[in-house]
Each structure stands twice: as C-alpha cells, then as structure tokens.
PDB file of N, CA and C in Angstrom:
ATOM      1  N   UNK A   1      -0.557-108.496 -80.883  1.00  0.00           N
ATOM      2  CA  UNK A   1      -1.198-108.118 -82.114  1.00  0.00           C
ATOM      3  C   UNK A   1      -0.295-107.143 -82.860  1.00  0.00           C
ATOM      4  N   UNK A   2       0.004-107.130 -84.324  1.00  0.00           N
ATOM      5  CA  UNK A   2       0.796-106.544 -85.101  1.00  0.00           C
ATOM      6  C   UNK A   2       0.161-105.769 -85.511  1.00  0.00           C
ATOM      7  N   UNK A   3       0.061-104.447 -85.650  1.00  0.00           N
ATOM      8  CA  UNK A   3      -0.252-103.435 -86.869  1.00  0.00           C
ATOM      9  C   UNK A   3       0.235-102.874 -87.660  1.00  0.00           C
ATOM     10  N   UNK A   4      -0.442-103.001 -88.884  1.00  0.00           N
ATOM     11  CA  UNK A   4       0.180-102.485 -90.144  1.00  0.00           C
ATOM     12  C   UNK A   4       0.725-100.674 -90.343  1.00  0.00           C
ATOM     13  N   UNK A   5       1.869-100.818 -90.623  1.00  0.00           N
ATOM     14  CA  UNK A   5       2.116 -99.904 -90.968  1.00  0.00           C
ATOM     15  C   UNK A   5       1.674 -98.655 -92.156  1.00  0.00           C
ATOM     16  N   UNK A   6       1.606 -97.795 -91.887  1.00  0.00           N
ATOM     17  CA  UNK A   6       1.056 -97.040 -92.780  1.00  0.00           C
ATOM     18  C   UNK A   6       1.777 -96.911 -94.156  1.00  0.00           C
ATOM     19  N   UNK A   7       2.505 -97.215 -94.468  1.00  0.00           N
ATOM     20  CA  UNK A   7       3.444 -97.128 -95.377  1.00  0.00           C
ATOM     21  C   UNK A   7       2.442 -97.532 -97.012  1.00  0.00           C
ATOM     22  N   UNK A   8       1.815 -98.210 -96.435  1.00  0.00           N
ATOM     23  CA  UNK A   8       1.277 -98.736 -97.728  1.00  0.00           C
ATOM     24  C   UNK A   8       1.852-100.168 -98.784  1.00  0.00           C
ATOM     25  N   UNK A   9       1.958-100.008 -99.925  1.00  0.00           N
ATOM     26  CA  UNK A   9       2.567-101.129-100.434  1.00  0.00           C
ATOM     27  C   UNK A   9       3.695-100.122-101.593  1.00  0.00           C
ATOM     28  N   UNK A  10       4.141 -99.453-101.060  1.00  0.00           N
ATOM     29  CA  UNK A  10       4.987 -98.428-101.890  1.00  0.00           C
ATOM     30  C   UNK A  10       6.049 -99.546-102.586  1.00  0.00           C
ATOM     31  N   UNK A  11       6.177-100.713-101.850  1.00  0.00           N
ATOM     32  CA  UNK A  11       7.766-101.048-102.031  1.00  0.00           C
ATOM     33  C   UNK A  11       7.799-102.094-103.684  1.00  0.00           C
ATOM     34  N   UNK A  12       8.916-101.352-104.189  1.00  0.00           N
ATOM     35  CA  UNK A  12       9.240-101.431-105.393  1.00  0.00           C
ATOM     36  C   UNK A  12      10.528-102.460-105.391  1.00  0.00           C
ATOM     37  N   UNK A  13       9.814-103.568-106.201  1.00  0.00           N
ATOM     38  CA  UNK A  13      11.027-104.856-105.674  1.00  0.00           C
ATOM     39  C   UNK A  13      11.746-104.784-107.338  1.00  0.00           C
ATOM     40  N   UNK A  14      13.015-105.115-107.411  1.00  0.00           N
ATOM     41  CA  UNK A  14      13.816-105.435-108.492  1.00  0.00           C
ATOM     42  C   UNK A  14      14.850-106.445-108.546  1.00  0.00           C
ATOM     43  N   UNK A  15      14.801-107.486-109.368  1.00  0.00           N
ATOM     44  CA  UNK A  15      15.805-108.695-109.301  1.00  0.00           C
ATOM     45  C   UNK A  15      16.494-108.186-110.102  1.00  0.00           C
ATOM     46  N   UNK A  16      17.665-108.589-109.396  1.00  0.00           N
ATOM     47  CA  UNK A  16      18.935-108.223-110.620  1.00  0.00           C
ATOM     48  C   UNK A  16      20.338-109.590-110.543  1.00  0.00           C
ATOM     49  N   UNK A  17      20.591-110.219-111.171  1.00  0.00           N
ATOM     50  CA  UNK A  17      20.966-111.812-111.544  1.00  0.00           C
ATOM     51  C   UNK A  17      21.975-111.047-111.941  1.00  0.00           C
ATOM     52  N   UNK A  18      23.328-111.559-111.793  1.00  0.00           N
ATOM     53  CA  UNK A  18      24.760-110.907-112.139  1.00  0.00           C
ATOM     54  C   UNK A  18      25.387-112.392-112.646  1.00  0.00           C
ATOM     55  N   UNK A  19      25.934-112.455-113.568  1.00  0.00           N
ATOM     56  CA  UNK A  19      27.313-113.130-113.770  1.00  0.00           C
ATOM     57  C   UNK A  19      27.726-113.604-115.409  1.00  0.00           C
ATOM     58  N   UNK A  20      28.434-114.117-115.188  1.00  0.00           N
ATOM     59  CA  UNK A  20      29.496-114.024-116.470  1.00  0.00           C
ATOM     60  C   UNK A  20      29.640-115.281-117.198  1.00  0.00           C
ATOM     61  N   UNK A  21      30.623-115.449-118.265  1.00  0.00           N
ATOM     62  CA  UNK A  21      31.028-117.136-118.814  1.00  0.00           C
ATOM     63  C   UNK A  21      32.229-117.031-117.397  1.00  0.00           C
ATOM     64  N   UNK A  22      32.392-118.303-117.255  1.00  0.00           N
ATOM     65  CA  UNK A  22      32.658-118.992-116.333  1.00  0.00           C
ATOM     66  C   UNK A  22      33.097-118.674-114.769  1.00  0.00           C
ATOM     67  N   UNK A  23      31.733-117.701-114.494  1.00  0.00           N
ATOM     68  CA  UNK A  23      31.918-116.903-113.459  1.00  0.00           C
ATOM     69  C   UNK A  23      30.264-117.491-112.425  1.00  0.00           C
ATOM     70  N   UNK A  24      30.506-117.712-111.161  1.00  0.00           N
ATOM     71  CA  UNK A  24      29.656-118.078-110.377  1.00  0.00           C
ATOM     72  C   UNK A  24      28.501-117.101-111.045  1.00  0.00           C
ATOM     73  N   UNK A  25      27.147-117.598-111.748  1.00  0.00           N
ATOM     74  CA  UNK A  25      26.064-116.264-111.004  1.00  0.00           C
ATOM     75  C   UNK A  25      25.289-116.236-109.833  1.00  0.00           C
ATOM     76  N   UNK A  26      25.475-114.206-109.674  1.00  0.00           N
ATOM     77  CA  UNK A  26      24.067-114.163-107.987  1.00  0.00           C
ATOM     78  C   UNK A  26      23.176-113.897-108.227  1.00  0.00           C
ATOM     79  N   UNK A  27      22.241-113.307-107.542  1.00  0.00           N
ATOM     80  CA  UNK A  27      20.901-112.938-107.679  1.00  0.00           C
ATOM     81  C   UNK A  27      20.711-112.509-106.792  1.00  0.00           C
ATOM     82  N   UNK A  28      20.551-110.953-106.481  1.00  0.00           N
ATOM     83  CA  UNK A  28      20.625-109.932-105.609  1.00  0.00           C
ATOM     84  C   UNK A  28      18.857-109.348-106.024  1.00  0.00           C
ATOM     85  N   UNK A  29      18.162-109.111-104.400  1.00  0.00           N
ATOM     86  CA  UNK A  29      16.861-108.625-104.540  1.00  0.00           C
ATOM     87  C   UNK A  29      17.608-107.272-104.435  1.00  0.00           C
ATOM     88  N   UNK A  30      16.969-106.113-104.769  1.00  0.00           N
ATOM     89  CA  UNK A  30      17.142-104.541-104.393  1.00  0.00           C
ATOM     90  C   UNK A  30      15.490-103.946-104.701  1.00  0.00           C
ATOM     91  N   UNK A  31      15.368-103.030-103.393  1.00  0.00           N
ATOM     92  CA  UNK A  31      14.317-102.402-103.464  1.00  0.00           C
ATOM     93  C   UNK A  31      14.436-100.827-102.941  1.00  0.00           C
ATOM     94  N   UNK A  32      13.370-100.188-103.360  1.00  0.00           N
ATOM     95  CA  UNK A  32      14.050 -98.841-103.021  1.00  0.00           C
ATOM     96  C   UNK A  32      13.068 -98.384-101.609  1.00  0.00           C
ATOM     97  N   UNK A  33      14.382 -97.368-101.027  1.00  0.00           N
ATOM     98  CA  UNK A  33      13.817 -97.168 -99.304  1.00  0.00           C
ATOM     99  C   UNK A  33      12.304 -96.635 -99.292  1.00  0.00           C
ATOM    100  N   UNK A  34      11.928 -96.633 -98.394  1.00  0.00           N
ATOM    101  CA  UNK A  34      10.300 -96.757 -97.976  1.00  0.00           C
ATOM    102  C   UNK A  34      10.843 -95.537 -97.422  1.00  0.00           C
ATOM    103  N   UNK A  35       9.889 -94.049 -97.813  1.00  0.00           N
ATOM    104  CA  UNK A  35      10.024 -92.628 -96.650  1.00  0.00           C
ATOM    105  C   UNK A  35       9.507 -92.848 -95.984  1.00  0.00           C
ATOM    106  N   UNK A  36       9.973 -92.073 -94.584  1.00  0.00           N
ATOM    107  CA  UNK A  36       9.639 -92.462 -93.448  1.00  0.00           C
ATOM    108  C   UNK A  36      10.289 -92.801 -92.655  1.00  0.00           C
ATOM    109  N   UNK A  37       9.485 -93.334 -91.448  1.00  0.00           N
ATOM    110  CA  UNK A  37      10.649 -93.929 -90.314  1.00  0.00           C
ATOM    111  C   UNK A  37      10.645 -95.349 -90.612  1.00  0.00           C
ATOM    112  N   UNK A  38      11.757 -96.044 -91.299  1.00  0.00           N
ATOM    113  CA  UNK A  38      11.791 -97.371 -91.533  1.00  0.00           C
ATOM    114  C   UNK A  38      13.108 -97.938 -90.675  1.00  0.00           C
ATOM    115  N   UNK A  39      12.940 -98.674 -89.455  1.00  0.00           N
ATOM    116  CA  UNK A  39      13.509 -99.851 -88.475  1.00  0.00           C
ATOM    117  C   UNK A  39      14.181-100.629 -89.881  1.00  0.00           C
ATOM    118  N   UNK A  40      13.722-101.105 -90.167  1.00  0.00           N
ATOM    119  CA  UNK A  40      14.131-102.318 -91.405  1.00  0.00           C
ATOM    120  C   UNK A  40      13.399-103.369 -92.547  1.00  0.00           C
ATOM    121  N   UNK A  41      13.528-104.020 -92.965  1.00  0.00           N
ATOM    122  CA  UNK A  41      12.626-104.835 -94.258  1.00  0.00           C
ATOM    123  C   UNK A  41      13.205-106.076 -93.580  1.00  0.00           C
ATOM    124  N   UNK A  42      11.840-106.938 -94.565  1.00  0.00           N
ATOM    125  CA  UNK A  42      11.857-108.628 -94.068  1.00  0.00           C
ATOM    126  C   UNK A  42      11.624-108.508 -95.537  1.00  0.00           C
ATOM    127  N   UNK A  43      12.192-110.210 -95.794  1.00  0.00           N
ATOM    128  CA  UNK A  43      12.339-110.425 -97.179  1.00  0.00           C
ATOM    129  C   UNK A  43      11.796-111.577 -97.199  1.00  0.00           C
ATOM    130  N   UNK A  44      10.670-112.093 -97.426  1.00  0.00           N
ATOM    131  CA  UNK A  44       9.856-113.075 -97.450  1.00  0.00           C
ATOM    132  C   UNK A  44       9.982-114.048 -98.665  1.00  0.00           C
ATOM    133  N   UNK A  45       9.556-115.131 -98.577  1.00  0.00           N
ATOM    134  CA  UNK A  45       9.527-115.982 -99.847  1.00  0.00           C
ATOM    135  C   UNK A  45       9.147-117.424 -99.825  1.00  0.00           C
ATOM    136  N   UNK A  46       8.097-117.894-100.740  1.00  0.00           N
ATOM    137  CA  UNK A  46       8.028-119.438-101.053  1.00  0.00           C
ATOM    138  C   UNK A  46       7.657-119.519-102.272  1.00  0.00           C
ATOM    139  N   UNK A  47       6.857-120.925-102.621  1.00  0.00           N
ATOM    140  CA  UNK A  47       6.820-121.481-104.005  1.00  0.00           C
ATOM    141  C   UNK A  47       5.501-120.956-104.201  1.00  0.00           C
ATOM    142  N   UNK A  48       4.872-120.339-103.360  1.00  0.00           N
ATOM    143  CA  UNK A  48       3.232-119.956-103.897  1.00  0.00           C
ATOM    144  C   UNK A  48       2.880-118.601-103.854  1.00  0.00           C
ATOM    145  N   UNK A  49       2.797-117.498-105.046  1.00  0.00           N
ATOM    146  CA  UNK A  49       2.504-116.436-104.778  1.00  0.00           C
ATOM    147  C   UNK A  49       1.716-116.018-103.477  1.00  0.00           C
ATOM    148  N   UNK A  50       1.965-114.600-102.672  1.00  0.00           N
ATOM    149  CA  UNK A  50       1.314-114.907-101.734  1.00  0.00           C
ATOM    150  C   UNK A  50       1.421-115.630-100.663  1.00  0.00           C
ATOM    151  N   UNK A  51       1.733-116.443-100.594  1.00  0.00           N
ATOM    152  CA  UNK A  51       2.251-117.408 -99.428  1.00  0.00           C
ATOM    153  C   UNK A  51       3.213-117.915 -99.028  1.00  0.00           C
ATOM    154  N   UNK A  52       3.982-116.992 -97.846  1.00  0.00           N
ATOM    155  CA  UNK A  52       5.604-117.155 -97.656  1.00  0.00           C
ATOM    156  C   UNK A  52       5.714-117.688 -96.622  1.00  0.00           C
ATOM    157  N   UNK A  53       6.304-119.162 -96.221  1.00  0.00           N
ATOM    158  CA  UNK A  53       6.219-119.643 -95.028  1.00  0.00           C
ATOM    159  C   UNK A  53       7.627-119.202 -94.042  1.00  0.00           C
ATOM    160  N   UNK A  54       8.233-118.416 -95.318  1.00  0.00           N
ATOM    161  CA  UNK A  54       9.904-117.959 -94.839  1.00  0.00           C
ATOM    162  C   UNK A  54      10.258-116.936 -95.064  1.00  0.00           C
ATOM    163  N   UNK A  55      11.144-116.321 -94.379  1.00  0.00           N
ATOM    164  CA  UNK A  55      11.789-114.524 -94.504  1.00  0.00           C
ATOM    165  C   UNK A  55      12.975-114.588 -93.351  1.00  0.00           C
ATOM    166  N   UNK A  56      13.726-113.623 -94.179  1.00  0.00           N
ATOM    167  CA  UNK A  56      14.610-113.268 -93.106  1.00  0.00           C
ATOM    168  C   UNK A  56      14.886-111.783 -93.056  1.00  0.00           C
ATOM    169  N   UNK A  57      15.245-111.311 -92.185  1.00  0.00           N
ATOM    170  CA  UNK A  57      15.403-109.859 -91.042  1.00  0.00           C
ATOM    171  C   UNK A  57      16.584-109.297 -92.219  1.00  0.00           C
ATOM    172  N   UNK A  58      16.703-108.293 -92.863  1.00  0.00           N
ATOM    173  CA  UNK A  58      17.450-107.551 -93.364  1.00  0.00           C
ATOM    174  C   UNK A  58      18.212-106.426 -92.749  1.00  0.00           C
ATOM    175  N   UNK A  59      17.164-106.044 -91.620  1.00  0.00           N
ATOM    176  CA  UNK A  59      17.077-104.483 -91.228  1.00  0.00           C
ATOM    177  C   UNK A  59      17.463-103.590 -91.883  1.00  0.00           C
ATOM    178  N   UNK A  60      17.647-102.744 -91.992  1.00  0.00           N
ATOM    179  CA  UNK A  60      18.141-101.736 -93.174  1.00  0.00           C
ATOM    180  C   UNK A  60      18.288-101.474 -94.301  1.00  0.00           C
ATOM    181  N   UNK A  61      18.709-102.564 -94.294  1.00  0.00           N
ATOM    182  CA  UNK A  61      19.089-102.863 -95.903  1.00  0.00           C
ATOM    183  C   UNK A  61      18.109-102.907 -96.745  1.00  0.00           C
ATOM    184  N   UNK A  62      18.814-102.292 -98.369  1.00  0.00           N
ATOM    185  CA  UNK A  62      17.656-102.545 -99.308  1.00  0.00           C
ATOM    186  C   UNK A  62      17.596-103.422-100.277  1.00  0.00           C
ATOM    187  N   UNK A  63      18.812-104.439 -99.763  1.00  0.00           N
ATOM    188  CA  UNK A  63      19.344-105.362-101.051  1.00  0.00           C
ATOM    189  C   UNK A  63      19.402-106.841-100.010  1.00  0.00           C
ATOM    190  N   UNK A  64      19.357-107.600-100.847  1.00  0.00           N
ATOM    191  CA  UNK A  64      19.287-109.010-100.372  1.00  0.00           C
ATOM    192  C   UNK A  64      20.308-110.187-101.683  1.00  0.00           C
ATOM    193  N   UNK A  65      21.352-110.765-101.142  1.00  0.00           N
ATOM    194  CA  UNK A  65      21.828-111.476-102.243  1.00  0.00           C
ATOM    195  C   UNK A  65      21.028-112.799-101.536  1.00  0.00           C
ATOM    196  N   UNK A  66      20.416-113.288-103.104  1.00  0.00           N
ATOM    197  CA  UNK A  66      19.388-114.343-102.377  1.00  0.00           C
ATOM    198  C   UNK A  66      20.141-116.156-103.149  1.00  0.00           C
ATOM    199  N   UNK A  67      21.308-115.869-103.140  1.00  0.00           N
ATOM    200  CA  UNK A  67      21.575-117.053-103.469  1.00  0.00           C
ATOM    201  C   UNK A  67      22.101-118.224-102.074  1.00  0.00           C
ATOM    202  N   UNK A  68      21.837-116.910-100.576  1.00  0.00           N
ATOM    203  CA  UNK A  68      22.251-118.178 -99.800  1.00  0.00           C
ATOM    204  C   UNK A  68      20.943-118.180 -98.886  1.00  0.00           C
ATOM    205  N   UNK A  69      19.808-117.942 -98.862  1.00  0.00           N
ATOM    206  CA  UNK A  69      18.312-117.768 -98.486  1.00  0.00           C
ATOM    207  C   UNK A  69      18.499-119.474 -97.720  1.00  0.00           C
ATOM    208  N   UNK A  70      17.857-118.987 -96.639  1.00  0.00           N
ATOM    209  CA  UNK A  70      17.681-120.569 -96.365  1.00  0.00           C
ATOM    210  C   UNK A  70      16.685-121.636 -97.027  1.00  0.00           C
ATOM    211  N   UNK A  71      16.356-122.829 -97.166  1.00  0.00           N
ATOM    212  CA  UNK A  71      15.416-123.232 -97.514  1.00  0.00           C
ATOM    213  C   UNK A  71      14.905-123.316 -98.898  1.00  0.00           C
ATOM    214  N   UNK A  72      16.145-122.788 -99.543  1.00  0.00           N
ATOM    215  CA  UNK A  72      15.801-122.951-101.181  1.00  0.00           C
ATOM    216  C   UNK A  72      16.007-124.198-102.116  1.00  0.00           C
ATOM    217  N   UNK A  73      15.238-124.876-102.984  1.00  0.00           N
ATOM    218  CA  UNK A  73      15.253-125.514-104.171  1.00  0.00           C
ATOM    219  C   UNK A  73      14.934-124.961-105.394  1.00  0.00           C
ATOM    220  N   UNK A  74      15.894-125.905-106.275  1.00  0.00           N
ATOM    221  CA  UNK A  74      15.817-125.245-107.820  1.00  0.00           C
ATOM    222  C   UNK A  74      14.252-125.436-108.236  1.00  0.00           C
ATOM    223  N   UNK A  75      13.346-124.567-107.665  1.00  0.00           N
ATOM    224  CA  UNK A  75      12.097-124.108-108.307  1.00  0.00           C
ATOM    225  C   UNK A  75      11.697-123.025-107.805  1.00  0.00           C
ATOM    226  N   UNK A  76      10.481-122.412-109.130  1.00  0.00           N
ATOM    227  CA  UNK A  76      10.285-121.043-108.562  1.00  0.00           C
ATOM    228  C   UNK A  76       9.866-120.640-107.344  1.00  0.00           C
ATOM    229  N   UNK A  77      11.094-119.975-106.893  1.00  0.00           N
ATOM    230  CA  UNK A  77      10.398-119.354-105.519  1.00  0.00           C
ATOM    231  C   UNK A  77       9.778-117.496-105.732  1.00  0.00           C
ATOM    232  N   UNK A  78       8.660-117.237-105.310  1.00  0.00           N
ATOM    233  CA  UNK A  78       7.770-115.452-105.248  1.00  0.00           C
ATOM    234  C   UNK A  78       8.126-115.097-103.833  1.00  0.00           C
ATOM    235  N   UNK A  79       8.908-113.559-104.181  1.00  0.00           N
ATOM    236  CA  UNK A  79      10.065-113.193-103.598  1.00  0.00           C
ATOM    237  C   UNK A  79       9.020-111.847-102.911  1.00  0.00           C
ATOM    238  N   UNK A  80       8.880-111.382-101.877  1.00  0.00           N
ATOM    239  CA  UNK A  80       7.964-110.221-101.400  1.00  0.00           C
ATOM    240  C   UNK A  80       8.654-109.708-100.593  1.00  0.00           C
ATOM    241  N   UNK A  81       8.617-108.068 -99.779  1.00  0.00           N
ATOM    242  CA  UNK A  81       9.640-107.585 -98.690  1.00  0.00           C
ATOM    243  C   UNK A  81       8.312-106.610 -98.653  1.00  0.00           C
ATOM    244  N   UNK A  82       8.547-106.164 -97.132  1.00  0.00           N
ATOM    245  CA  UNK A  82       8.102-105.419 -96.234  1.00  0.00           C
ATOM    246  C   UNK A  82       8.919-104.632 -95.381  1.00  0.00           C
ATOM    247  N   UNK A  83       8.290-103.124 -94.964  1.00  0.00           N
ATOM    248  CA  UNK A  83       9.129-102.444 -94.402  1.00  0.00           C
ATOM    249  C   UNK A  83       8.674-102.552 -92.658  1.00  0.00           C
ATOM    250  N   UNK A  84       9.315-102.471 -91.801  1.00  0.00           N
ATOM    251  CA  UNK A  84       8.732-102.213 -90.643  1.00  0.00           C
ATOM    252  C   UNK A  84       9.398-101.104 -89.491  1.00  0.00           C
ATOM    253  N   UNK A  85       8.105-101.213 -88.561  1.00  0.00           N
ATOM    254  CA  UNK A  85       8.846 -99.782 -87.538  1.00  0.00           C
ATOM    255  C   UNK A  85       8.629 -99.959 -86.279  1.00  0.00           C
ATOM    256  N   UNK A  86       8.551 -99.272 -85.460  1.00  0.00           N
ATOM    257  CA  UNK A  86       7.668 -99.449 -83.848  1.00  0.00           C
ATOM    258  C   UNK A  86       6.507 -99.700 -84.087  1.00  0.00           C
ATOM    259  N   UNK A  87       5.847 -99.236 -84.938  1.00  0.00           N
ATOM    260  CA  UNK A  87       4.575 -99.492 -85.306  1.00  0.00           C
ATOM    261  C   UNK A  87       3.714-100.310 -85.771  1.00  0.00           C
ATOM    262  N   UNK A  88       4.739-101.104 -86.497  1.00  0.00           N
ATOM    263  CA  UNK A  88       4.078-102.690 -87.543  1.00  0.00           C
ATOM    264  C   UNK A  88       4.971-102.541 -88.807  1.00  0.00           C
ATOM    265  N   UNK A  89       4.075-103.360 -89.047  1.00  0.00           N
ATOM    266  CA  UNK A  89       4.763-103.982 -90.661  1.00  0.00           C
ATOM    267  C   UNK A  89       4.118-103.670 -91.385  1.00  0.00           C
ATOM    268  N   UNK A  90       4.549-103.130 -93.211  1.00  0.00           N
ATOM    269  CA  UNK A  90       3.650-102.912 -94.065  1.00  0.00           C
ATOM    270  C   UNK A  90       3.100-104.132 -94.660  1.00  0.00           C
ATOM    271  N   UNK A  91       2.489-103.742 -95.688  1.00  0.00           N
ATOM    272  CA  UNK A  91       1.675-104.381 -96.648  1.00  0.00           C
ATOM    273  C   UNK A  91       2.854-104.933 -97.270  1.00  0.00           C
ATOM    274  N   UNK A  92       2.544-106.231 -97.915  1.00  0.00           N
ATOM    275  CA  UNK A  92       3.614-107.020 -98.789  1.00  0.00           C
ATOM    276  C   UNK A  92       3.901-106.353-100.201  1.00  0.00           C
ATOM    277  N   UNK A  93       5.743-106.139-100.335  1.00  0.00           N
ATOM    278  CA  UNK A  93       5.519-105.392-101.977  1.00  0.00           C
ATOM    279  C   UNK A  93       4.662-106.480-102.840  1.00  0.00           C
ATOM    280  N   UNK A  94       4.626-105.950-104.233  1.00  0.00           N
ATOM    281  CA  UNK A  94       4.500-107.337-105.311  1.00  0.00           C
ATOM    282  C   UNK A  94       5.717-107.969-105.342  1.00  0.00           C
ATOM    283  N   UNK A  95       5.342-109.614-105.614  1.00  0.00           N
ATOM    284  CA  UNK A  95       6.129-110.613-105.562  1.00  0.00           C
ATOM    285  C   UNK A  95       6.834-110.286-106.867  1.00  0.00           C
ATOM    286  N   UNK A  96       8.396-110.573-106.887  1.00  0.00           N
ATOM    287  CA  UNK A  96       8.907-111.086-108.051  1.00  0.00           C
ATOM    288  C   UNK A  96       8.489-112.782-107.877  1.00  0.00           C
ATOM    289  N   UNK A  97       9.435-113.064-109.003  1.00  0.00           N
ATOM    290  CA  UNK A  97       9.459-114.804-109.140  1.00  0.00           C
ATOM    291  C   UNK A  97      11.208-115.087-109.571  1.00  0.00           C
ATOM    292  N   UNK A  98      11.675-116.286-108.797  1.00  0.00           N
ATOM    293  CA  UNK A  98      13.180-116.226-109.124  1.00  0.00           C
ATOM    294  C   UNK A  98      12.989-117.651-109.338  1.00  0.00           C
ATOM    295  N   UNK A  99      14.082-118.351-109.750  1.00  0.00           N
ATOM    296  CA  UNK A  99      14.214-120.214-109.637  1.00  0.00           C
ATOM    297  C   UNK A  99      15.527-120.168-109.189  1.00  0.00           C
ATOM    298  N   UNK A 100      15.849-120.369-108.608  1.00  0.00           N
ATOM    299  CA  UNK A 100      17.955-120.682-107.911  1.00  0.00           C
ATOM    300  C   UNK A 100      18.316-121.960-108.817  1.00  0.00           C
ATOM    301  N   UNK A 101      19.504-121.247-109.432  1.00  0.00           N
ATOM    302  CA  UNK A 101      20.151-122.208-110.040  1.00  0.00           C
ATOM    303  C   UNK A 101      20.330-123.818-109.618  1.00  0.00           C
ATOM    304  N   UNK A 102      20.448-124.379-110.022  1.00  0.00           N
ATOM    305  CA  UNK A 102      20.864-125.928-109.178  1.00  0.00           C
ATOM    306  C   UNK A 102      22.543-126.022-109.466  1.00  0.00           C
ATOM    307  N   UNK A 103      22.971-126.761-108.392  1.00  0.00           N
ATOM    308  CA  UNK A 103      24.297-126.971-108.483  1.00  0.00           C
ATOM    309  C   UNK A 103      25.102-127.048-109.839  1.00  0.00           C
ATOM    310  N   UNK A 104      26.292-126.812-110.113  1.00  0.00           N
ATOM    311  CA  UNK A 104      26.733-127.586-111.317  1.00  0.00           C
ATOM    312  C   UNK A 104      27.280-129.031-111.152  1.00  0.00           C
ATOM    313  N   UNK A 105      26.690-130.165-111.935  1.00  0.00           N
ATOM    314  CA  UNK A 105      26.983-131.655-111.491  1.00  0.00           C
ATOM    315  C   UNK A 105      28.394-132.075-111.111  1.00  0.00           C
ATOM    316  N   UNK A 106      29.735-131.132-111.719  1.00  0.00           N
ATOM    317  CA  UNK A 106      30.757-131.461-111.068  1.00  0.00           C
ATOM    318  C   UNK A 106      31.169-131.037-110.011  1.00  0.00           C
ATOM    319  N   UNK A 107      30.191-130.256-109.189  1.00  0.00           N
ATOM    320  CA  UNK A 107      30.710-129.516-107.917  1.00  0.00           C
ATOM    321  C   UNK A 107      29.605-131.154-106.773  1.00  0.00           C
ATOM    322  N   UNK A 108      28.373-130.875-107.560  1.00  0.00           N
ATOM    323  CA  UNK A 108      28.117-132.282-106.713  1.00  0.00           C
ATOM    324  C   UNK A 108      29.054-133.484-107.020  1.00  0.00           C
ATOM    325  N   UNK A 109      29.291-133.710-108.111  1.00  0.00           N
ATOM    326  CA  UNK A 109      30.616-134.995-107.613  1.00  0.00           C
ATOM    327  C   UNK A 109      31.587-134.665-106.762  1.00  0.00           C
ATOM    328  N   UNK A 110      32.664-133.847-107.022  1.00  0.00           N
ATOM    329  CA  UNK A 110      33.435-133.428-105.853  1.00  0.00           C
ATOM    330  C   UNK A 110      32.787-133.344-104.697  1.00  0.00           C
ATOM    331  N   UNK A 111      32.196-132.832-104.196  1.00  0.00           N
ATOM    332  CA  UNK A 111      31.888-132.700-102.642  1.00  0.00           C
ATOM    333  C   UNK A 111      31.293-134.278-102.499  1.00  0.00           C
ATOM    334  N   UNK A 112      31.221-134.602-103.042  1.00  0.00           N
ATOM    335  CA  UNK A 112      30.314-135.786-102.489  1.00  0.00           C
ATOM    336  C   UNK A 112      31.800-137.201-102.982  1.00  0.00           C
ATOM    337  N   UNK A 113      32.861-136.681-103.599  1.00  0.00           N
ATOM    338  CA  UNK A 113      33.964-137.384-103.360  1.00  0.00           C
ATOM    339  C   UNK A 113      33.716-138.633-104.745  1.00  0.00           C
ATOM    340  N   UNK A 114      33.023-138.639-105.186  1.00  0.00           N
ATOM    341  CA  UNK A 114      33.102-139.370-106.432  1.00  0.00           C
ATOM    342  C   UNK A 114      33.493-138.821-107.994  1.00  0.00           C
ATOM    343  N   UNK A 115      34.407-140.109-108.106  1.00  0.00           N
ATOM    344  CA  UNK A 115      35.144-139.564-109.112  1.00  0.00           C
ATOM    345  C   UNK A 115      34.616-139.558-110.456  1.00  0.00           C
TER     346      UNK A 115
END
C-alpha cells in the first residue's frame, strides 16, 4: 500500500518548447523543487486528462526533455509529475497539455530509404 505524501499538490509544472528556423525543436517539462525531503519526481502522461497509463522515474530532477518519452504520438498528450519520498507519493501537479511534433516527411523518406 502507497501513501501519499504530505507534500500536497504544490508542484508547479511549466512547458517550455525551444527551437529555431531550421533548428530541431524540444520540449522540456521544468517544475520547481517540492520543500522538503524529496527522493525524486515521476513524470506521468497520456491522452486523457487525469489518466496516465505512463511515467517515467526522473529522480531528482526538475526538468524532463519530453521529446524522447516513450510511447508518444503526434496527439495531445496531459503531462502531470509528482514528488516522492520514503513515505509515498504526492498528489498529481496540474496537467499541462503538449502534442509532439510528427516527423518531418523527408526524414521519414530517408530512413525508410525511399527516394
């Protein structure tokens, strides 16, 4: 049995999307540290507010570049993180909402070898 951490839902999520003309863009989650004794954050996420069938282990960290997330398609995915300790896990921050770019069509021709 897991218990929630006391922490509350303090955690303050911020997307921040970086890039340029003809420069790859990322999309980096950043959230700010939880006081306290914080072990590490999970960075949760699917297509339905609320309902994340996926996350991955950050520990420490307060940033997430989410352009290599497993399990992603070009639709909106609601992005949530939690802090945890010996104790449990908090409450889910509020969701952002992101969409991951889709490939650019000449990187799918190349890899896929058609000319």
């Amino acid at each position: 049995m897991t218990r929630r951490m006391g922490l509350g839902s303090g955690l303050l999520c911020v997307l921040v999307v970086l890039g340029a003309a003809g420069v790859a863009a990322g999309a980096t989650l950043v959230w700010d540290p939880v006081p306290g004794e914080v072990t590490g954050y999970k960075v949760y996420y699917g297509t339905v507010p609320g309902n994340y069938p996926y996350f991955v282990d950050v520990g420490p960290s307060t940033s997430r570049l989410l352009d290599n997330l497993p399990n992603l398609r070009g639709v909106c995915h609601y992005i949530s993180v939690t802090a945890y300790n010996n104790s449990g896990e908090s409450a889910f921050s509020p969701p952002v909402s992101w969409t991951p770019p889709l490939p650019p069509v000449g990187v799918i021709l190349l890899l896929s070898g058609t000319p």
